[in-house]
Protein backbone atom coordinates (compact mmCIF):
# COMPACT_ATOMS: atom_id res chain seq x y z
CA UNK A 1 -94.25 17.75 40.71
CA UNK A 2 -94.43 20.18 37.41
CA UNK A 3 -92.30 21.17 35.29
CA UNK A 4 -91.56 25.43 35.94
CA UNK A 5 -94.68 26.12 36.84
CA UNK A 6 -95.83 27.42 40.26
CA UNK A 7 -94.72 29.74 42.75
CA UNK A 8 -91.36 30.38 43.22
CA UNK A 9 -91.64 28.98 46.79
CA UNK A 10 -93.22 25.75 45.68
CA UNK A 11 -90.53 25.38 42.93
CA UNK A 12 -87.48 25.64 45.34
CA UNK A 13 -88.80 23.08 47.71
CA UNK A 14 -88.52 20.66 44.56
CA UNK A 15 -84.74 21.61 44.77
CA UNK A 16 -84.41 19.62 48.27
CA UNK A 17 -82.64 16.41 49.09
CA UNK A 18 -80.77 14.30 51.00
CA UNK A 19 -77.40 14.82 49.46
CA UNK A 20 -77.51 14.83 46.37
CA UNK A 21 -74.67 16.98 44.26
CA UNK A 22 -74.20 18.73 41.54
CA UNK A 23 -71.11 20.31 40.17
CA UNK A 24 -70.52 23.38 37.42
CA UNK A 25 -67.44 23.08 36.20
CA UNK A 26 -66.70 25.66 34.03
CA UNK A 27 -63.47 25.29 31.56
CA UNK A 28 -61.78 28.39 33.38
CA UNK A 29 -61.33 27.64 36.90
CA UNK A 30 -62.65 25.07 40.01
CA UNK A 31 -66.51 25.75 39.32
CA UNK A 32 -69.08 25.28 41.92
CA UNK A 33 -70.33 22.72 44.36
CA UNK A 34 -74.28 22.15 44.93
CA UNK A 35 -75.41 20.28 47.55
CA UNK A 36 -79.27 19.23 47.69
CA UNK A 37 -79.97 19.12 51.61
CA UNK A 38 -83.52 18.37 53.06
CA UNK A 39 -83.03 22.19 54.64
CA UNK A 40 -82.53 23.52 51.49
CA UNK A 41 -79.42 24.22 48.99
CA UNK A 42 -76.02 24.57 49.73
CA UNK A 43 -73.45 26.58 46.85
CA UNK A 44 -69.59 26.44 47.62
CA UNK A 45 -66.97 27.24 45.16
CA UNK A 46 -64.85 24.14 44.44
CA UNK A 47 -63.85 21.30 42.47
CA UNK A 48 -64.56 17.65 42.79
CA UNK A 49 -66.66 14.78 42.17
CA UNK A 50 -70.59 15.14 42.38
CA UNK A 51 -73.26 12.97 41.35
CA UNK A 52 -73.80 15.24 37.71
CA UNK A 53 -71.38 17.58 36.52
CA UNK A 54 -72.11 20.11 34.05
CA UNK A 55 -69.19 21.49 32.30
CA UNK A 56 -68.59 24.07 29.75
CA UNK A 57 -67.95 27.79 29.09
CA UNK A 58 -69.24 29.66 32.14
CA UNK A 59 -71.18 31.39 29.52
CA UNK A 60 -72.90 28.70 28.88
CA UNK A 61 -73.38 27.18 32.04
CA UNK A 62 -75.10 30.34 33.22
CA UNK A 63 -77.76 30.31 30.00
CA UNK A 64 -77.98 26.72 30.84
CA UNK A 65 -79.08 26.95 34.33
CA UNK A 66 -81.29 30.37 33.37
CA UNK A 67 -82.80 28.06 30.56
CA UNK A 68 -81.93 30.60 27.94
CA UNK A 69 -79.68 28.19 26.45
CA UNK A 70 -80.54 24.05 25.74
CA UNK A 71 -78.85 21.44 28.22
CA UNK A 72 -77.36 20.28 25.37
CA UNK A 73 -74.84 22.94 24.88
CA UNK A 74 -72.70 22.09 28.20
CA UNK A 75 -71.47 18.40 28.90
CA UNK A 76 -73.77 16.83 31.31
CA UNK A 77 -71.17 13.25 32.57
CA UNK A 78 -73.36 11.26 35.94
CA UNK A 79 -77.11 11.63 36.95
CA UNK A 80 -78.90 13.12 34.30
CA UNK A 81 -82.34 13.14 35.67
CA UNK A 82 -81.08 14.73 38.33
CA UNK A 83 -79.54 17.43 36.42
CA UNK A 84 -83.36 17.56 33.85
CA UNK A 85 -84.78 17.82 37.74
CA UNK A 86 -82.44 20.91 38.86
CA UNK A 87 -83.46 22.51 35.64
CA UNK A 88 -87.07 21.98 35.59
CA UNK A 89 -86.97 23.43 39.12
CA UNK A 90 -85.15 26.98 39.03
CA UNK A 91 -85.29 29.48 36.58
CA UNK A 92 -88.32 29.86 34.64
């Protein structure tokens, strides 16, 4: 398992699971929904409880999950290796 390196193909099969959820909630309106599934990811725009929630100004969300921002800079509340794993598996 690395870290970012790797194809692109390789990398999103990392992002696979059997359930497992994510949410970005952003402090203007009901966020997004991820959903780790062993076919792949699911995205649906909603609110509710996941396994990690990352929450902060969708600005910084979005430099967050594009790693141009640290993980520190949004409010990470649940699983936070599985958050450091969705991070060390998409953008590069």
């Amino acid at each position: 398992m690395g870290t970012g390196g790797g194809e692109p193909q390789a990398r999103l099969a990392e992002l696979r699971g059997t359930g497992q959820t994510l949410r970005l909630a952003p402090d203007d309106g009901p966020g997004w929904l991820v959903t780790r599934t062993p076919g792949g990811v699911r995205w649906s725009r909603a609110a509710g409880t996941a396994d990690v929630t990352l929450a902060g100004p969708v600005e910084d969300l979005l430099l967050v999950l594009t790693r141009r921002l640290p993980a520190d800079r949004v409010t990470i509340t649940g699983d936070h290796a599985l958050a450091q794993h969705w991070l060390a598996h998409t953008a590069a």
